[in-house]
N, C-alpha and C. Protein backbone atom coordinates (compact mmCIF):
# COMPACT_ATOMS: atom_id res chain seq x y z
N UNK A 1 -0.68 -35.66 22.20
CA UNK A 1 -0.68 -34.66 23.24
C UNK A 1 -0.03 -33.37 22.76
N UNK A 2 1.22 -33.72 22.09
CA UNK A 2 1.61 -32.22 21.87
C UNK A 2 1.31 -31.82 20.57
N UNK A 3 0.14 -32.25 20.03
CA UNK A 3 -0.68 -32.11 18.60
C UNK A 3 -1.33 -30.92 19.44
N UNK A 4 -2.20 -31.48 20.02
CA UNK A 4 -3.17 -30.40 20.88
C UNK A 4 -2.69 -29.30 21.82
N UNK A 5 -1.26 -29.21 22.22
CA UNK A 5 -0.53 -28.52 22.85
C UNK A 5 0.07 -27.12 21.71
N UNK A 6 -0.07 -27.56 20.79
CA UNK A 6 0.60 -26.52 19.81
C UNK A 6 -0.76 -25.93 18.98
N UNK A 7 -1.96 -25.92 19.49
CA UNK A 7 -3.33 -26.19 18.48
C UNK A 7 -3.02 -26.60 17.11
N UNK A 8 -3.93 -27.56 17.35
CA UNK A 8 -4.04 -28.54 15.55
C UNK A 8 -5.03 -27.34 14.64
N UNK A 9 -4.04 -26.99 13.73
CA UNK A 9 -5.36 -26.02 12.44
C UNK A 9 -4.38 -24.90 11.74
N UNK A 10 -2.86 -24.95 12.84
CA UNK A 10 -2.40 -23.42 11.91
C UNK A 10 -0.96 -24.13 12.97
N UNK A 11 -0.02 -23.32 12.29
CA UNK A 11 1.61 -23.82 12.50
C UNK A 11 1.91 -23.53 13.94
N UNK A 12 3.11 -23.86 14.19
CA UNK A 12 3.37 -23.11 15.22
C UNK A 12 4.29 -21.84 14.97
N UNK A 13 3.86 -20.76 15.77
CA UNK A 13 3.82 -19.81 16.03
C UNK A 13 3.46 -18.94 14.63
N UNK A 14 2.29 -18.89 14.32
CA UNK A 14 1.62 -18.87 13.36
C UNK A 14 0.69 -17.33 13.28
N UNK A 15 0.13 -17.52 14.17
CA UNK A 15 -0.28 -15.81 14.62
C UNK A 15 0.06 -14.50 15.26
N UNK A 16 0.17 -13.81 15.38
CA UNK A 16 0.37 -12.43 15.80
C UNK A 16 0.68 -12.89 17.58
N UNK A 17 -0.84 -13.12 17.81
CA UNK A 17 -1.06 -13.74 19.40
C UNK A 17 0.17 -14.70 19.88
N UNK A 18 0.41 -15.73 19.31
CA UNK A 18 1.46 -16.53 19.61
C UNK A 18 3.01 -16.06 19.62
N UNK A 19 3.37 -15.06 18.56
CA UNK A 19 4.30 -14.64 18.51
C UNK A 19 4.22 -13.47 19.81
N UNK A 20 3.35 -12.72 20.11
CA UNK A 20 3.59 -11.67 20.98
C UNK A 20 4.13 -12.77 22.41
N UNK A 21 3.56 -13.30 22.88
CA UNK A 21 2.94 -14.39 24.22
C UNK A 21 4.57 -14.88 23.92
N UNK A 22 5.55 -15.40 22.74
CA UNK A 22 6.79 -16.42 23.08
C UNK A 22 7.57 -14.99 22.78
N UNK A 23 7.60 -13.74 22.40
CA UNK A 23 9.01 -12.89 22.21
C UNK A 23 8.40 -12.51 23.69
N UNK A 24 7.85 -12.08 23.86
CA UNK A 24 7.49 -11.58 25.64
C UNK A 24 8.14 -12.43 26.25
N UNK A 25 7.69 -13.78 26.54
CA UNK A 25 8.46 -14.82 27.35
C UNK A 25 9.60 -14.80 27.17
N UNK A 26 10.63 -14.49 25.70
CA UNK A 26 12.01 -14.86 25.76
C UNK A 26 12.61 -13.52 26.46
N UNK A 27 11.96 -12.74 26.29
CA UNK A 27 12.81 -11.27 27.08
C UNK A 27 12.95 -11.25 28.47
N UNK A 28 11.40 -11.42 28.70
CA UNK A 28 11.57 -11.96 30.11
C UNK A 28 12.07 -12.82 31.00
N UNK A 29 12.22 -14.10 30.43
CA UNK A 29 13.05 -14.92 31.13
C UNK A 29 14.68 -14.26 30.81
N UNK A 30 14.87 -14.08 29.42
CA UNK A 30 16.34 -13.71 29.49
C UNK A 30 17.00 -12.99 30.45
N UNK A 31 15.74 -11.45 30.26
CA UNK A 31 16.43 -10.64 31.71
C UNK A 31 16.70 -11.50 32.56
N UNK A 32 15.70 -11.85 33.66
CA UNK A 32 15.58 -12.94 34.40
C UNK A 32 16.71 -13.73 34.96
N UNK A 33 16.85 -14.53 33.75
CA UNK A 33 18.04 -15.40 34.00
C UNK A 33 19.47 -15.00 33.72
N UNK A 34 19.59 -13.55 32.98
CA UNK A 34 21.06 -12.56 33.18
C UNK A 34 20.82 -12.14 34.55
N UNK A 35 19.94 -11.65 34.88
CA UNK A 35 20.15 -11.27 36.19
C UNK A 35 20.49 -12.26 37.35
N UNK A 36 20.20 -13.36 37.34
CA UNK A 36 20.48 -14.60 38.05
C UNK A 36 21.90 -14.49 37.93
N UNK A 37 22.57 -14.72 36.50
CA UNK A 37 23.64 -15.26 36.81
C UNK A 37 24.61 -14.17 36.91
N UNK A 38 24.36 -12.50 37.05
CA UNK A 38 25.25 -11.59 37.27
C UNK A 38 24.92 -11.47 38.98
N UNK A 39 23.68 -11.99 39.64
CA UNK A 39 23.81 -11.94 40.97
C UNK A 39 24.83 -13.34 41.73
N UNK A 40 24.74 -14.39 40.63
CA UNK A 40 25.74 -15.22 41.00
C UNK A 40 25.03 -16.37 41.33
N UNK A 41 23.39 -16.54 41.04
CA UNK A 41 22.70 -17.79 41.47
C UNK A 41 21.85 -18.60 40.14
N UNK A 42 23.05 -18.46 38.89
CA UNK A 42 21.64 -19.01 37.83
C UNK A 42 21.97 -20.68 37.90
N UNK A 43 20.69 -21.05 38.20
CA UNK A 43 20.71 -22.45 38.44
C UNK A 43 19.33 -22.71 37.58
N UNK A 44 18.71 -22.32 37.16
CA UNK A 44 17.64 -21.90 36.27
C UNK A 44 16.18 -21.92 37.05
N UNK A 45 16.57 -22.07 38.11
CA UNK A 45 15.51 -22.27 39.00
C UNK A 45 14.39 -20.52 38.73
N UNK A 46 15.82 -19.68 38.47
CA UNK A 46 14.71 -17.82 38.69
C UNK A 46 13.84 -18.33 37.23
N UNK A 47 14.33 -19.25 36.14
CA UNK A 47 13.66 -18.83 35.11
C UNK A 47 12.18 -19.20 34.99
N UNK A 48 12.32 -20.68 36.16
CA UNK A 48 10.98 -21.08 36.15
C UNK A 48 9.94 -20.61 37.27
N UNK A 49 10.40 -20.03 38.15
CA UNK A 49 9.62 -19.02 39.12
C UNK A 49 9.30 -17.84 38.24
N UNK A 50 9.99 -17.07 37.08
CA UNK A 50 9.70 -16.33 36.37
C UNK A 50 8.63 -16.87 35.67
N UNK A 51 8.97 -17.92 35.17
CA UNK A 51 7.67 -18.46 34.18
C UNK A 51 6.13 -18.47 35.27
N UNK A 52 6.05 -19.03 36.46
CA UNK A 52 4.76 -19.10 37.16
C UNK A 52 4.36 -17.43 36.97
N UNK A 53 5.43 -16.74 37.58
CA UNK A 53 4.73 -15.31 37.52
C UNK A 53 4.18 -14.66 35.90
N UNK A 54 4.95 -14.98 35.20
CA UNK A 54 4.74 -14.44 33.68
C UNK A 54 3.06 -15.33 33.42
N UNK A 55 2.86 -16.35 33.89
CA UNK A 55 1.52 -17.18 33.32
C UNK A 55 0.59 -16.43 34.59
N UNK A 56 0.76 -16.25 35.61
CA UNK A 56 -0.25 -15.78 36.42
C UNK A 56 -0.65 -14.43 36.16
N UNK A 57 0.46 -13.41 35.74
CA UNK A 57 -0.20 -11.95 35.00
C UNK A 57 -0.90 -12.11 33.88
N UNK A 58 -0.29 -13.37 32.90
CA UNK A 58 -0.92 -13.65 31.67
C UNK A 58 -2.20 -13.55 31.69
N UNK A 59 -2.54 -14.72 32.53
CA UNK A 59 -3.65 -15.38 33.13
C UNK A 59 -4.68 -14.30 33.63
N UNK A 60 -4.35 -13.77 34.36
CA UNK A 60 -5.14 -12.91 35.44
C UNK A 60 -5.25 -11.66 34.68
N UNK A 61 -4.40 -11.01 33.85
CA UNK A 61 -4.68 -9.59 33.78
C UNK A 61 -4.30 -9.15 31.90
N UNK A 62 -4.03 -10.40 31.38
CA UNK A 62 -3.84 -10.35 29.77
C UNK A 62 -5.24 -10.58 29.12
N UNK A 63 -4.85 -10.57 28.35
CA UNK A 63 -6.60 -10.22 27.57
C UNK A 63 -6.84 -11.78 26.96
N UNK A 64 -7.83 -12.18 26.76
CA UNK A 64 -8.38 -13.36 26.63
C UNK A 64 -7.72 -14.30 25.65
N UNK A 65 -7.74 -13.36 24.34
CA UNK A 65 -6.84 -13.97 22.99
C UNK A 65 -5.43 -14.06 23.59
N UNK A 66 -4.77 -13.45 24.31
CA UNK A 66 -3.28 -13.57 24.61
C UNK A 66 -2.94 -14.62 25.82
N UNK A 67 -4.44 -14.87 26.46
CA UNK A 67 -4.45 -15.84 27.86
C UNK A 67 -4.55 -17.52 27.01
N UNK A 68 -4.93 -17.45 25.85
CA UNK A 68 -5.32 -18.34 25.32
C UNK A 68 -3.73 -19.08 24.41
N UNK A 69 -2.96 -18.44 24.70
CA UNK A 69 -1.61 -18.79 24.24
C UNK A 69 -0.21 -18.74 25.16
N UNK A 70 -0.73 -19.17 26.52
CA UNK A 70 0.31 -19.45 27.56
C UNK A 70 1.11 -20.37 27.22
N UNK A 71 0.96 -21.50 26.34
CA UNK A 71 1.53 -22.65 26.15
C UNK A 71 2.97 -22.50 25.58
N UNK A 72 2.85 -21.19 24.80
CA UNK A 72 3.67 -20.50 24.53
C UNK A 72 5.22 -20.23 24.99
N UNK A 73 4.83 -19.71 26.39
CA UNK A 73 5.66 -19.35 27.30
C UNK A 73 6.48 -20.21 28.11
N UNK A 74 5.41 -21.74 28.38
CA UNK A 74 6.37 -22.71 28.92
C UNK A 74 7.06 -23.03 27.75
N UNK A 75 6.39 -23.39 26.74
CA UNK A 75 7.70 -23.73 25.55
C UNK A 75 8.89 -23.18 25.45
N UNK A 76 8.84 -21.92 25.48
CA UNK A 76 9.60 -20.87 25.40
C UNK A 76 10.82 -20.90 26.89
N UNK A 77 10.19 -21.18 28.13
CA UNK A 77 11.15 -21.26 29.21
C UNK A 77 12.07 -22.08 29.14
N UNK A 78 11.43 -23.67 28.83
CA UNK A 78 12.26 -24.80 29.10
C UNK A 78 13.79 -24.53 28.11
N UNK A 79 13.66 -24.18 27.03
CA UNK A 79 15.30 -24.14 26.56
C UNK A 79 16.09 -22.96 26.89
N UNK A 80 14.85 -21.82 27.68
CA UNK A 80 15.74 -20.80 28.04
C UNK A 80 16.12 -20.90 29.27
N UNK A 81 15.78 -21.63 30.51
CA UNK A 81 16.60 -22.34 31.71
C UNK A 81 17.47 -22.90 31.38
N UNK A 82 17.54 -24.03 30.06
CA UNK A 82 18.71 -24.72 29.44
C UNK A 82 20.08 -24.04 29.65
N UNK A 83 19.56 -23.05 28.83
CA UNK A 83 21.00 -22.20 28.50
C UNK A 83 21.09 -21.61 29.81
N UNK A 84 20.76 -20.79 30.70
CA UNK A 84 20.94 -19.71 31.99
C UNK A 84 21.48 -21.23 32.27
N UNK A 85 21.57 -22.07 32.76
CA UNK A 85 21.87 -23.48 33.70
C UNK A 85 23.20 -23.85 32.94
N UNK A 86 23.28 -23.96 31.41
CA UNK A 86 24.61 -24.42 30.88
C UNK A 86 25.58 -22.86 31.30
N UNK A 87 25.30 -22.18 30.98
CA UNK A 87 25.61 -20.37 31.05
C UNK A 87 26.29 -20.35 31.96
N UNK A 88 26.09 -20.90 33.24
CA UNK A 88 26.30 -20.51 34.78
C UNK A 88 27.77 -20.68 34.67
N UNK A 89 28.40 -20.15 35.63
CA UNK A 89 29.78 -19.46 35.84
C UNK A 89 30.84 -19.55 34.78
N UNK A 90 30.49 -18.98 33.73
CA UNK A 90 30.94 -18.55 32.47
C UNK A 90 31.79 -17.26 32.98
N UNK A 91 30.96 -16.23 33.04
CA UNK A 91 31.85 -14.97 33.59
C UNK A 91 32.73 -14.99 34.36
N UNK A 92 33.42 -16.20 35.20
CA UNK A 92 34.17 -16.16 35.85
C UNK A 92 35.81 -16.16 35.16
């Protein structure tokens, strides 16, 4: 399953496409989830409501080659909720 999740034929993060689709995702969630936890609610929950919205613009309004590498982005969320969730009331 996660043979075919990473496409079988070339590495991961191997192309241009893939790399744009996971540094996009990490900025975005990062903001995201700094902003969570300077409003005082990172529970990582904003990162994965961030992620639906980041795949639905993907999806809907990214260009075909870049829609074709969403897989990307969840990869990319799950360890960055990690941290916003371990992160949480640090600044205190």
């Amino acid at each position: 399953m996660l043979q075919s999740f990473f496409d079988p034929g070339h590495g991961f993060l191997s192309s241009p496409e893939e790399v744009a689709v996971a540094v996009a995702a990490v900025v975005v969630f990062t903001l995201v989830g700094g902003a969570a936890e300077y409003l005082g609610d990172a529970k990582g929950g904003a990162v994965i409501g961030a992620l639906a919205g980041f795949l639905v613009v993907l999806l809907a309004w990214g260009s075909p080659v870049l829609a074709d590498e969403w897989h990307y982005a969840v990869a990319v969320a799950v360890p960055v909720a990690l941290v916003v969730l371990r992160y949480r009331g640090r600044g205190e």
